[in-house]
Protein backbone atom coordinates (compact mmCIF):
# COMPACT_ATOMS: atom_id res chain seq x y z
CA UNK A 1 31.79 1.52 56.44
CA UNK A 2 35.04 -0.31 55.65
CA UNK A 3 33.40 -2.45 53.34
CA UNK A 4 31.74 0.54 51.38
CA UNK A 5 35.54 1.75 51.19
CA UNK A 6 37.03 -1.56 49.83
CA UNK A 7 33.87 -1.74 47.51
CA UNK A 8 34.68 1.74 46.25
CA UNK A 9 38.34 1.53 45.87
CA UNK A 10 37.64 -1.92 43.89
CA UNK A 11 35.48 0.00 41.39
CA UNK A 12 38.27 2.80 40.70
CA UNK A 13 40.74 0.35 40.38
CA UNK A 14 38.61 -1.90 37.81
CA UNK A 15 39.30 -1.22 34.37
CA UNK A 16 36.57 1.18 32.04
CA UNK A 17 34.92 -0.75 29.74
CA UNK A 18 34.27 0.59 26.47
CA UNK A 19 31.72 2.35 25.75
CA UNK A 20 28.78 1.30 22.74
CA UNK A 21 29.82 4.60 20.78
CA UNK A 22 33.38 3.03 20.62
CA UNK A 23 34.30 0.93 17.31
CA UNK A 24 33.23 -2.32 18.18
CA UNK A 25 35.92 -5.15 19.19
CA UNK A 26 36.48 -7.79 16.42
CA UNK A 27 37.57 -10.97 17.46
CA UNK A 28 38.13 -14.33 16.21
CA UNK A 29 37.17 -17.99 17.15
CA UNK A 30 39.61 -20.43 16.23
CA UNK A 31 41.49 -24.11 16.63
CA UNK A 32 41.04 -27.42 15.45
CA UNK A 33 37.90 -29.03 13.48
CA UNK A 34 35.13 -30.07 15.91
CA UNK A 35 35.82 -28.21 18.78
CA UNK A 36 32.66 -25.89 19.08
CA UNK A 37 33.58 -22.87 17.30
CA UNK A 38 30.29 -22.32 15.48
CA UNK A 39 28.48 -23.42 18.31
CA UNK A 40 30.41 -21.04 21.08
CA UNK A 41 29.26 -18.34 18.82
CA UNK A 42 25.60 -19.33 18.00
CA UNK A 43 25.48 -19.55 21.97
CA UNK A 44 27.09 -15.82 22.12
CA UNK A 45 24.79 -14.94 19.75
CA UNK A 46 21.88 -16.67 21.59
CA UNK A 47 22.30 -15.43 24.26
CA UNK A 48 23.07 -11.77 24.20
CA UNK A 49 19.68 -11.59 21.78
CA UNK A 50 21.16 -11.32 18.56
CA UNK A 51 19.31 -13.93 16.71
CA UNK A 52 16.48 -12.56 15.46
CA UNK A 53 12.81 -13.99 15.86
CA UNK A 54 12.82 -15.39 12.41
CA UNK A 55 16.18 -17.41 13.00
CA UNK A 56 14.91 -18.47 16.23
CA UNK A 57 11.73 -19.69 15.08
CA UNK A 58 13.08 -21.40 12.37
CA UNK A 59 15.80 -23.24 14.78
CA UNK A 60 13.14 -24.36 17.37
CA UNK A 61 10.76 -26.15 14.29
CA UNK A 62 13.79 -28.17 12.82
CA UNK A 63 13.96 -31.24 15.42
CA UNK A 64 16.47 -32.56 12.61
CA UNK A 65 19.33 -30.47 14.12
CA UNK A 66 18.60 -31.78 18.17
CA UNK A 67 22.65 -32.29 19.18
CA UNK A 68 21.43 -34.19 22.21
CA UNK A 69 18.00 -35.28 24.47
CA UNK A 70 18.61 -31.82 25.94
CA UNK A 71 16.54 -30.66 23.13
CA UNK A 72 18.43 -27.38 22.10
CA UNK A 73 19.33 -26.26 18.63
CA UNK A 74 21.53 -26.92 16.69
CA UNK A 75 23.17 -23.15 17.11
CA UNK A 76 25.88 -24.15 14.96
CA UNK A 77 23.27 -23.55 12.13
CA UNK A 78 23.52 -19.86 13.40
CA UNK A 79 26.69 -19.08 11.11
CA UNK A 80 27.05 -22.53 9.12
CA UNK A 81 25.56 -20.91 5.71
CA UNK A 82 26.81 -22.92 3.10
CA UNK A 83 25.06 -25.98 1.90
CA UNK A 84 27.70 -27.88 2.19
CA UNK A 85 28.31 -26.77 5.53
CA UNK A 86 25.29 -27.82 6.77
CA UNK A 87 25.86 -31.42 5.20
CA UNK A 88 29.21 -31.77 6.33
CA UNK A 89 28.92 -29.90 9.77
CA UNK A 90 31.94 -28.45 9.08
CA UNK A 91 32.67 -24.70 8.92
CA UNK A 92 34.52 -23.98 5.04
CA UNK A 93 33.82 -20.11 4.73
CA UNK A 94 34.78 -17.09 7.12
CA UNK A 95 30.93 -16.29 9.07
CA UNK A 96 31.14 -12.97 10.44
CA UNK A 97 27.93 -11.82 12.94
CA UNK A 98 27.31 -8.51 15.08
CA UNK A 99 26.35 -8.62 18.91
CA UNK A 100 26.35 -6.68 21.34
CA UNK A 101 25.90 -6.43 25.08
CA UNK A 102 24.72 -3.39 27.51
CA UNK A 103 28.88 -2.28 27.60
CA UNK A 104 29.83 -3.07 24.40
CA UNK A 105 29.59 -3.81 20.28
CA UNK A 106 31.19 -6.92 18.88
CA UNK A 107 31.88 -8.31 15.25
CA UNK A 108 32.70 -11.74 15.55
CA UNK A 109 34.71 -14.11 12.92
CA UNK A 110 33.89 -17.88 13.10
CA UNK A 111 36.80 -19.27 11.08
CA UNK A 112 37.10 -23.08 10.02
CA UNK A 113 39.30 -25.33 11.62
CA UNK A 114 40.46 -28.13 8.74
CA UNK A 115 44.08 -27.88 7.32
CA UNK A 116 42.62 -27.40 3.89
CA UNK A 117 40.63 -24.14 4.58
CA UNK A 118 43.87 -22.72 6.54
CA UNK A 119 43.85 -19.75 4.13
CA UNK A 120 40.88 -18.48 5.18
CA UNK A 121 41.18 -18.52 8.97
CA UNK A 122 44.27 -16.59 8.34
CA UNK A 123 41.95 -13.56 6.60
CA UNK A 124 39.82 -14.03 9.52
CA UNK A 125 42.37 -13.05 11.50
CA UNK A 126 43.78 -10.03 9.87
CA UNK A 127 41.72 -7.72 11.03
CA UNK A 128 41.11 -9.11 14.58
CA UNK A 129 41.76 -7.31 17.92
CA UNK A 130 41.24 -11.22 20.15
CA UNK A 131 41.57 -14.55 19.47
CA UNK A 132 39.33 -17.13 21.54
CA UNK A 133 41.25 -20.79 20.58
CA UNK A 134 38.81 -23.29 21.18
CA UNK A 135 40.30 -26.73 22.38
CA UNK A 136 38.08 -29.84 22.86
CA UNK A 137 38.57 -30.89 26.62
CA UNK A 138 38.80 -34.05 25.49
CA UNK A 139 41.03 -34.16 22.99
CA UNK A 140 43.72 -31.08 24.21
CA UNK A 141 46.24 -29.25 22.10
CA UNK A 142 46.08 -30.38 18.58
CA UNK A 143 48.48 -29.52 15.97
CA UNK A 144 46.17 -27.10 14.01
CA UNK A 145 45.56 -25.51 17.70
CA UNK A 146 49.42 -24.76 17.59
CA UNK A 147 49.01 -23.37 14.06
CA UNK A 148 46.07 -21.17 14.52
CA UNK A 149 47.58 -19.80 17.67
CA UNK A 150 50.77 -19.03 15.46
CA UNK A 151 49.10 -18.07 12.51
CA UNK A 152 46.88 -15.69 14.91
CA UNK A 153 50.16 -14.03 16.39
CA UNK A 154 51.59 -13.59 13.26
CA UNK A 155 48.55 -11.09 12.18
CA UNK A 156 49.20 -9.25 14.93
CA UNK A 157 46.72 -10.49 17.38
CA UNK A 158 48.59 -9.97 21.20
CA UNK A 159 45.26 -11.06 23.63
CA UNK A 160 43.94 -14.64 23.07
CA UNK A 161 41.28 -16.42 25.48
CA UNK A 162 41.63 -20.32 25.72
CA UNK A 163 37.84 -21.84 25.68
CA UNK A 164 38.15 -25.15 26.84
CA UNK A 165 35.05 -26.37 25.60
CA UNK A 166 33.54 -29.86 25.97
CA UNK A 167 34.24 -29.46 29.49
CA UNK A 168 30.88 -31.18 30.63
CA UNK A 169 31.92 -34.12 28.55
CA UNK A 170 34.86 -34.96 31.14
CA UNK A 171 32.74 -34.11 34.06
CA UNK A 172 34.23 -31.01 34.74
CA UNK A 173 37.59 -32.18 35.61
CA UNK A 174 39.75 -29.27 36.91
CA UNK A 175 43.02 -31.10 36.40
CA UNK A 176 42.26 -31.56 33.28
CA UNK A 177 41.52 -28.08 32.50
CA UNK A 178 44.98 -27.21 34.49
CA UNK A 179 47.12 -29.22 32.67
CA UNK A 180 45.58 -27.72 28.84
CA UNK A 181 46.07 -24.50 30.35
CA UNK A 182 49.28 -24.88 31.45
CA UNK A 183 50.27 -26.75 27.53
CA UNK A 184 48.90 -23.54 25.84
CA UNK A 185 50.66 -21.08 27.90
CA UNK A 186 53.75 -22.39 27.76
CA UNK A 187 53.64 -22.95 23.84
CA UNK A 188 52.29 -19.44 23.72
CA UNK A 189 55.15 -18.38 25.32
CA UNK A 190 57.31 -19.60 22.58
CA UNK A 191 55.22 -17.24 20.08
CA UNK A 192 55.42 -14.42 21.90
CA UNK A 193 52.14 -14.20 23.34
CA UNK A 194 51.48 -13.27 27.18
CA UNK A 195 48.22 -12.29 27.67
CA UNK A 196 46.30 -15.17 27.64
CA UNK A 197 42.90 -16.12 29.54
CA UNK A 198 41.90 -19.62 30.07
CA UNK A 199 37.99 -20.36 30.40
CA UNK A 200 36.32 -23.74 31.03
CA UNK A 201 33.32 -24.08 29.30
CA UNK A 202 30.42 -25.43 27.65
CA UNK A 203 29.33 -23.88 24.51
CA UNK A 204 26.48 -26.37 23.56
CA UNK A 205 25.19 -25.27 27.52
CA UNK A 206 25.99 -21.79 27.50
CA UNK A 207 28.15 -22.34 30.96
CA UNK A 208 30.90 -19.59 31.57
CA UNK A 209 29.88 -18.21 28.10
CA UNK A 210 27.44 -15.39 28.33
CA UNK A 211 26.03 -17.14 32.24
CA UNK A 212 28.17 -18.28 34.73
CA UNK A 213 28.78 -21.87 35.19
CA UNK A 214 29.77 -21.91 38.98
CA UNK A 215 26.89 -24.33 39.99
CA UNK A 216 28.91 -27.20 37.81
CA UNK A 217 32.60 -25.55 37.94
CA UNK A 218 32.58 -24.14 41.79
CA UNK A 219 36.44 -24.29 41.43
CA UNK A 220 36.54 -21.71 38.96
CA UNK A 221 36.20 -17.97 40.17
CA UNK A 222 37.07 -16.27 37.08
CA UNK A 223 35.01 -14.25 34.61
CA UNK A 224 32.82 -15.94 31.74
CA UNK A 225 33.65 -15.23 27.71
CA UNK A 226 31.37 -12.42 27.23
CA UNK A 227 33.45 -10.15 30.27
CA UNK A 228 36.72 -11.11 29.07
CA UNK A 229 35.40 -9.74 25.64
CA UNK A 230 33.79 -6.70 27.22
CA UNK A 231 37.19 -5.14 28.98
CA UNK A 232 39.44 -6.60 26.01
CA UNK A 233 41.47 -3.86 24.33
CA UNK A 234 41.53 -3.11 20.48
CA UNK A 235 44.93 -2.35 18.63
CA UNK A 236 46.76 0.58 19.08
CA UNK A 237 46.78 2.82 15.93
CA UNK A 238 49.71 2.50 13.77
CA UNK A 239 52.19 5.38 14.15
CA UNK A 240 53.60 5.52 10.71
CA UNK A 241 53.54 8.31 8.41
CA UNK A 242 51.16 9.01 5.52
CA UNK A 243 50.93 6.11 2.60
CA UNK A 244 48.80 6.15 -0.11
CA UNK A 245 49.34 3.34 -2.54
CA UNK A 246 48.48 5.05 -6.01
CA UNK A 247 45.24 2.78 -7.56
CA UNK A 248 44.60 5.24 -10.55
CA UNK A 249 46.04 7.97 -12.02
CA UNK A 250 42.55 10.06 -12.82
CA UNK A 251 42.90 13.05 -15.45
CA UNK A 252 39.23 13.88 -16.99
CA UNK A 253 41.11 16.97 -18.88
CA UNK A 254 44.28 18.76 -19.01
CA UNK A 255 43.69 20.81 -16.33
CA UNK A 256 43.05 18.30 -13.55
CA UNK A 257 45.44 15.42 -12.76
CA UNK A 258 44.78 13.33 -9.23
CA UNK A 259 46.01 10.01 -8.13
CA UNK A 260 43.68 7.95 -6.53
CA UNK A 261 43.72 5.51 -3.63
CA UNK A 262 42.93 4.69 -0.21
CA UNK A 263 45.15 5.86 2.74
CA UNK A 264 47.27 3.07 3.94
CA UNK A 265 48.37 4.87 7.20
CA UNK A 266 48.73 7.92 8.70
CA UNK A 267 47.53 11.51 7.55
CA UNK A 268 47.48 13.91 5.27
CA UNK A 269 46.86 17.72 5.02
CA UNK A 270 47.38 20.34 1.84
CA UNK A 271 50.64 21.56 1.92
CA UNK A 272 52.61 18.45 3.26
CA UNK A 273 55.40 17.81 1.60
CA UNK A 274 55.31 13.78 0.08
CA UNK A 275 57.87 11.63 -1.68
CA UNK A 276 56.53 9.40 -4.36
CA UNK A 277 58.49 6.53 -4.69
CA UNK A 278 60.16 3.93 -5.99
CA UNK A 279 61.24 7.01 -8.12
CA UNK A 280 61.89 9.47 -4.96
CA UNK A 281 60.42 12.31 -6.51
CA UNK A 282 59.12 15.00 -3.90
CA UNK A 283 56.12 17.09 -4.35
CA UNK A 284 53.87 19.14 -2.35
CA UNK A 285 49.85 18.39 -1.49
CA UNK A 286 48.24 20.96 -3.20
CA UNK A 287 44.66 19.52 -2.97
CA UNK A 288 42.72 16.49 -1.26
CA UNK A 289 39.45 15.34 -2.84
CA UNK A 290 36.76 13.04 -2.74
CA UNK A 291 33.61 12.02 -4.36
CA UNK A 292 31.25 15.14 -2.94
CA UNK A 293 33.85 17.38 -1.40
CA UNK A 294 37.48 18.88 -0.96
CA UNK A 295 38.96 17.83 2.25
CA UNK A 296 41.03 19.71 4.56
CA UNK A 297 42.65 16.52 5.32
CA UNK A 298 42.71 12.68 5.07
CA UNK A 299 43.39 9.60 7.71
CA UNK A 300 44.37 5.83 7.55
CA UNK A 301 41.14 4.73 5.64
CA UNK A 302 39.79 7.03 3.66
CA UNK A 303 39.54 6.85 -0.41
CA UNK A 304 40.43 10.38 -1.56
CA UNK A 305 42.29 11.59 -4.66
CA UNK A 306 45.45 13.14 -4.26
CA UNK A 307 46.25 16.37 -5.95
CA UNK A 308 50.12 17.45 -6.18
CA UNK A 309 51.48 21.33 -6.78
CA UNK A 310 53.51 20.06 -9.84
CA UNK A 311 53.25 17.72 -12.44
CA UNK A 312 55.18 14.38 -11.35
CA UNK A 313 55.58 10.79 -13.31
CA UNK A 314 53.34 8.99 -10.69
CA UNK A 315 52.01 5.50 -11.61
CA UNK A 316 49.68 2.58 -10.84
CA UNK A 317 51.74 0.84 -8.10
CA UNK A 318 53.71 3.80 -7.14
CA UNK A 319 53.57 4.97 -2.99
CA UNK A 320 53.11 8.55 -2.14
CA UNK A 321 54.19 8.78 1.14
CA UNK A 322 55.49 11.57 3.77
CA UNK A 323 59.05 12.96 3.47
CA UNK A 324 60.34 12.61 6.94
CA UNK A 325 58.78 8.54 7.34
CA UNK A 326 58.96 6.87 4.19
CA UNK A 327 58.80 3.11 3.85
CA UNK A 328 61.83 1.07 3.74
CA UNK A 329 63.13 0.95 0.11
CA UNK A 330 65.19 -1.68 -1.08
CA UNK A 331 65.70 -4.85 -3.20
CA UNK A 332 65.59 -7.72 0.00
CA UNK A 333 63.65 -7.83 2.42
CA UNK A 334 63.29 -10.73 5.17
CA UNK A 335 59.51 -11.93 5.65
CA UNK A 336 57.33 -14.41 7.33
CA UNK A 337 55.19 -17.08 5.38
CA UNK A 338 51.97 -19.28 5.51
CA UNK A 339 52.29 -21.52 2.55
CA UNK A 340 48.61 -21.95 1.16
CA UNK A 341 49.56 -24.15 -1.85
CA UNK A 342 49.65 -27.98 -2.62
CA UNK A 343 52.54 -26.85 -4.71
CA UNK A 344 55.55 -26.23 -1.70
CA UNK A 345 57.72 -22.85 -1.52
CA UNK A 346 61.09 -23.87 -3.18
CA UNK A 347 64.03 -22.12 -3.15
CA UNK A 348 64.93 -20.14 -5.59
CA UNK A 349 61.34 -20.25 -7.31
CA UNK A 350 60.08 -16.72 -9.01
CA UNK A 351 56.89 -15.70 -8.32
CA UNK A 352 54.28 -12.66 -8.52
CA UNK A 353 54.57 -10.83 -5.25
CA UNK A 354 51.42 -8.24 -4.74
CA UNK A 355 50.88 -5.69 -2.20
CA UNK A 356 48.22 -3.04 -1.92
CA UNK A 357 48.79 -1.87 -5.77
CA UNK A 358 51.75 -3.07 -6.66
CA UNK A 359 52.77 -6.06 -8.53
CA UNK A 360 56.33 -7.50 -8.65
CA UNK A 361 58.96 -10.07 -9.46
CA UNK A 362 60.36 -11.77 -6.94
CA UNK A 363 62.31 -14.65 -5.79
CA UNK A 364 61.68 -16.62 -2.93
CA UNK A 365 64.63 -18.74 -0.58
CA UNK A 366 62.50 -20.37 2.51
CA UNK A 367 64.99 -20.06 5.89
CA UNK A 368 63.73 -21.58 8.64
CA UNK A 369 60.26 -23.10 9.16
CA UNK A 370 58.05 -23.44 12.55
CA UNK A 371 57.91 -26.99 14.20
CA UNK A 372 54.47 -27.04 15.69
CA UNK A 373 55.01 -29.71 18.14
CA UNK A 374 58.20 -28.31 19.98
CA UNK A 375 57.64 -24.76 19.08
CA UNK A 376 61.39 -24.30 17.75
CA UNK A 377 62.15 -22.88 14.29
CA UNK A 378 64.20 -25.57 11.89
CA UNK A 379 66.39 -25.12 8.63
CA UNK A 380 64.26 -25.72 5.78
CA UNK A 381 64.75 -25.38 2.04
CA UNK A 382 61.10 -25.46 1.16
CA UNK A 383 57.79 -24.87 2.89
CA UNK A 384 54.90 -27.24 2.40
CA UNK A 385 51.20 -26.88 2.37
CA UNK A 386 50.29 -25.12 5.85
CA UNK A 387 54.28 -24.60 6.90
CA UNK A 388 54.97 -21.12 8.54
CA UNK A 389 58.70 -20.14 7.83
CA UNK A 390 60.83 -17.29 7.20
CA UNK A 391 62.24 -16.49 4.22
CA UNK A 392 64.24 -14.10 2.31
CA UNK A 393 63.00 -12.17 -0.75
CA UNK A 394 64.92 -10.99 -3.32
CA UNK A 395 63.44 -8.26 -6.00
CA UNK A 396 64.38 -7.46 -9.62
CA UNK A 397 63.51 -3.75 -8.73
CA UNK A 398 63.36 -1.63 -6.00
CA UNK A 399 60.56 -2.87 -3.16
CA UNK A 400 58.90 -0.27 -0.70
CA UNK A 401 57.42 -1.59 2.48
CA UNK A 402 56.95 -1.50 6.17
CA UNK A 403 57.53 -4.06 9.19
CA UNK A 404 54.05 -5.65 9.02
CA UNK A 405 54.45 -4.63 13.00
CA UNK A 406 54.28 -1.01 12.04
CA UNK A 407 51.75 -1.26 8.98
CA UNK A 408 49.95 -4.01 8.12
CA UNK A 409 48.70 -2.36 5.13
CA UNK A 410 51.95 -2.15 3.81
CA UNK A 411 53.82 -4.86 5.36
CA UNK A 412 51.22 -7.87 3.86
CA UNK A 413 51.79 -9.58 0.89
CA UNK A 414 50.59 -12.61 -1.60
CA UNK A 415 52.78 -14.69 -3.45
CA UNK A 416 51.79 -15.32 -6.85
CA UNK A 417 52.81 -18.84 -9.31
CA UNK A 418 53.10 -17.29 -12.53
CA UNK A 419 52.88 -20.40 -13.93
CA UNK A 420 49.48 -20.99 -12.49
CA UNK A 421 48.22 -17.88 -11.43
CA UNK A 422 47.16 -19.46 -8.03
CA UNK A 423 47.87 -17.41 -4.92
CA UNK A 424 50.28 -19.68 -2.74
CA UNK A 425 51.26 -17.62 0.13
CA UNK A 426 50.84 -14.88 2.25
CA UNK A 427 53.29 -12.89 3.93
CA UNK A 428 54.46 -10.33 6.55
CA UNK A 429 57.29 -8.26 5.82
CA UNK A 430 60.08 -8.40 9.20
CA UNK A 431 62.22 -5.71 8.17
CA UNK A 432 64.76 -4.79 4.98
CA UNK A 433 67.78 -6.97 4.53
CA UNK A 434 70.83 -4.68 5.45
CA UNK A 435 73.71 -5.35 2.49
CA UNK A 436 76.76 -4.80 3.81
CA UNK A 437 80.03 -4.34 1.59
CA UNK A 438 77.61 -4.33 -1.69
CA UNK A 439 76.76 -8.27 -0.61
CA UNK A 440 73.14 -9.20 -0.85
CA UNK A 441 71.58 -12.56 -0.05
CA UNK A 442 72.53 -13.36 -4.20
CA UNK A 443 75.77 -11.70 -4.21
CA UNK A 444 74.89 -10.22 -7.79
CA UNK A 445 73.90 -7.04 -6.88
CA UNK A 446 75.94 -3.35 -4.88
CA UNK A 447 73.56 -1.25 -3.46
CA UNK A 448 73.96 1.73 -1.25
CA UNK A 449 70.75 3.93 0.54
CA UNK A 450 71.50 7.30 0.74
CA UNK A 451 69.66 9.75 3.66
CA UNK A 452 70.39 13.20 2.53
CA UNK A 453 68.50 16.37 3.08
CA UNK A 454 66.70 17.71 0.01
CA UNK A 455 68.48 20.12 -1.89
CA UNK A 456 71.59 18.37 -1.35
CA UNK A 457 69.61 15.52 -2.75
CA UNK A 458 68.50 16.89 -5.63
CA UNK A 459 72.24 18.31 -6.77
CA UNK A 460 73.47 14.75 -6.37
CA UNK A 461 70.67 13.10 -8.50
CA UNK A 462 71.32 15.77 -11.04
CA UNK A 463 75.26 15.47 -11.50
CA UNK A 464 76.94 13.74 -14.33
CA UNK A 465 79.13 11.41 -12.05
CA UNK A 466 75.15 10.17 -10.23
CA UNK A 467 74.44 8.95 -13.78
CA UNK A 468 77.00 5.98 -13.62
CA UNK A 469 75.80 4.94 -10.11
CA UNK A 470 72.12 5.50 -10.53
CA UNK A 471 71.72 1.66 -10.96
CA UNK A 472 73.89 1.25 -7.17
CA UNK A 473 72.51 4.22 -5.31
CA UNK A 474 69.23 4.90 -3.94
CA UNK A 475 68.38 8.15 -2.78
CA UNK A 476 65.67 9.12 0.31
CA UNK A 477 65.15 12.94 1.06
CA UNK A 478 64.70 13.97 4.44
CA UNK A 479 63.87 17.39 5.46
CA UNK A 480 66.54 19.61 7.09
CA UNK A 481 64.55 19.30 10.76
CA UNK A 482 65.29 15.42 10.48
CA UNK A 483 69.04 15.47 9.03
CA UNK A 484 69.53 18.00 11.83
CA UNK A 485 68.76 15.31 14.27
CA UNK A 486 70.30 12.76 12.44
CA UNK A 487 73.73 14.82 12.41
CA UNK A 488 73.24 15.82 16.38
CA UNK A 489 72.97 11.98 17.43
CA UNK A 490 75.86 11.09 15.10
CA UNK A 491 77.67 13.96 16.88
């Protein structure tokens, strides 16, 4: 009877997994070249019956791709596509596959591991929920384990699982596995990353991957991969307010006049009030459509066309974007960066900055940059190929974004050479630079951001005396509910 009591408690207590009608987890593998990545997942894939008879058939006829005398596939081949993958046995491409398990759907990311191909493990892991960081038991923590796990963090990703793979290859050594363990955690530490699950394994076996491995690891009790990835949480939803980046301004006749784009966070109903900005022109939603319908509203996601009660100078590049939780608006802004170019980020340099629509002018001065091997941040005037740094960015114009934290629609960025038209960056966006005394980072420029509510607002944009200042002021309207509030925690 007792035991039928601890059994049950230990069930309630246990968290829900989620269920198949959920939207299915995405998740990354990552880490260093040649530690199993492609092979973990062509065993996840293997396993769980995702491969499809075809596939399966084909890997069983080609001896050519035996790994060892154990006689298995190569299941590498399972997401290796390219032709000169397959020559090379490297991974160059991002390989994305669908599984799926009795609890739960999956869309996986394999992601290549050389320095060279850094830029596209980094769009791998954009849109992940999970990381699993492969690390060769043999071999440990690399430096390109350091930078995926950084590069990982900096997208976002909070939950990693460290698969210690190889493990057979040192005979199952537990020590070993402890003292890896222990590395990553503490470097992961240094990142900002806490939930972390360590899991030795065998991906070329399939032990502690989808099957347990207890029969060669007895002195590990924990769960294998595939349960770690079934009761794995997805991100939260963004709480920001409605952003629609403005793609097209459509206007088939002079009665109809939309603005086009897809909804970069938040929601939208007819009758919301909106600020379009840089210009800070407010309008009402009169209208939401799309291809086949009118909507009675729009969320984070959706392509619609956005129809305004009165006619407003809206552009390609321009944000419409609620009233009471616009973007930040300003000319500096601090970011984060993964240099992607041969060519290094120098101080001072101009470049093409572009995010969601909008294309601008900017200059770049690199602040610190990331030492992989003691985890610190460094001065640095320049970043090189594959440095992460901060840096500050200074615009000719007004900039509108969000904390890639809040929005990472809004808050990613590519740097542009304009001398090459190569992308050499990409960024996250940390927050707005404060100026205090009219002192930016260039000391050319005085700038004041003004909060008011709207009709006071518009009487201030509209006086002579604004007209001299318009180049030093920027105004943000805020309903009277919100400079209400405002006032009352002043007060």
């Amino acid at each position: 009877m007792t035991a039928n009591i601890e059994a049950t408690a230990q069930t309630a207590l246990a968290p829900e997994p989620a269920t198949r009608n959920a939207r299915p987890l995405r998740l990354i593998t990552c880490g260093s070249v040649d530690d199993g990545k492609s092979t973990l997942i062509g065993r996840l894939l293997w396993d769980t019956k995702a491969v499809k008879e075809d596939q399966a058939d084909a890997l069983e006829r080609d001896n050519r791709h035996q790994q060892n005398d154990l006689g298995l596939p190569d299941f590498a081949l399972l997401l290796d596509g390219l032709q000169a993958e397959r020559e090379q046995g490297i991974t160059i491409d991002v390989a994305y596959r669908y599984f799926s398990t009795d609890r739960r759907s999956f869309i996986v990311a394999d992601t290549p591991g050389h320095e060279q191909y850094t830029r596209n493990m980094a769009t791998g892991a954009s849109t992940a929920d999970l990381a699993v960081l492969l690390v060769d038991a043999r071999a440990g923590i690399l430096e390109q384990t350091r930078r995926h796990a950084t590069i990982a963090t900096l997208m976002g990703i909070r939950q990693f699982v460290l698969a210690v793979n190889k493990i057979d290859l040192i005979a199952y050594d537990e020590a070993v596995f402890n003292r890896i363990s222990g590395e990553f955690r503490q470097f992961a530490l240094s990142v900002g990353v806490t939930d972390v699950t360590a899991i030795p394994m065998s991906a070329l076996l399939g032990e502690n991957v989808v099957h347990p491995g207890s029969a060669s690891m007895p002195w590990y009790s924990g769960p294998p991969l595939v349960e770690v990835l079934e009761l794995a949480t997805q991100r939260t939803a963004q709480t920001v307010g409605f952003r629609l980046p403005v793609q097209r301004v459509s206007r088939p006749d002079e009665s109809f006049r939309g603005y086009q784009g897809t909804v970069a966070g938040g929601s939208v109903k007819p009758g919301d009030s909106v600020v379009v900005l840089p210009a800070g022109t407010v309008a009402n939603v009169k209208q939401i459509v799309t291809f086949d319908l009118v909507r009675n509203a729009a969320v984070a996601g959706d392509a619609i066309t956005l129809v305004l009660d009165r006619h407003v100078d809206v552009a390609r590049g321009d944000m419409i974007a609620s009233i009471d939780a616009a973007p930040a608006l300003g000319r500096a802004f601090e970011a984060k960066l993964v240099a992607l170019s041969a060519d290094a980020i120098t101080a001072g340099k101009r470049y093409w900055l572009k995010s969601s629509s909008r294309r601008q002018r900017v200059r770049v001065m690199p602040k610190t940059r990331l030492d992989l091997k003691s985890g610190q941040w460094e001065g640095a005037e320049s970043l090189p190929l594959n440095a992460i740094g901060t840096v500050h960015l200074d615009f000719d114009e007004a900039a509108m974004f969000d904390p890639y934290e809040t929005n990472r629609n809004t808050g990613a960025f590519i740097l542009i050479d304009p001398d090459t038209n190569n992308t050499v960056a990409g960024g996250m966006i940390v927050e707005r630079t404060t100026r205090v005394d009219g002192i930016d980072a260039g000391g050319e420029r005085d700038h004041v951001l003004l909060s008011l509510p709207e009709h006071l607002a518009d009487r201030l944009m509209a006086s002579e005396a604004f007209a001299e200042l318009r180049d030093h002021v920027e105004i943000r309207r805020v309903s009277g509910t919100r400079a209400a509030a405002v006032l009352k925690d002043v007060d």
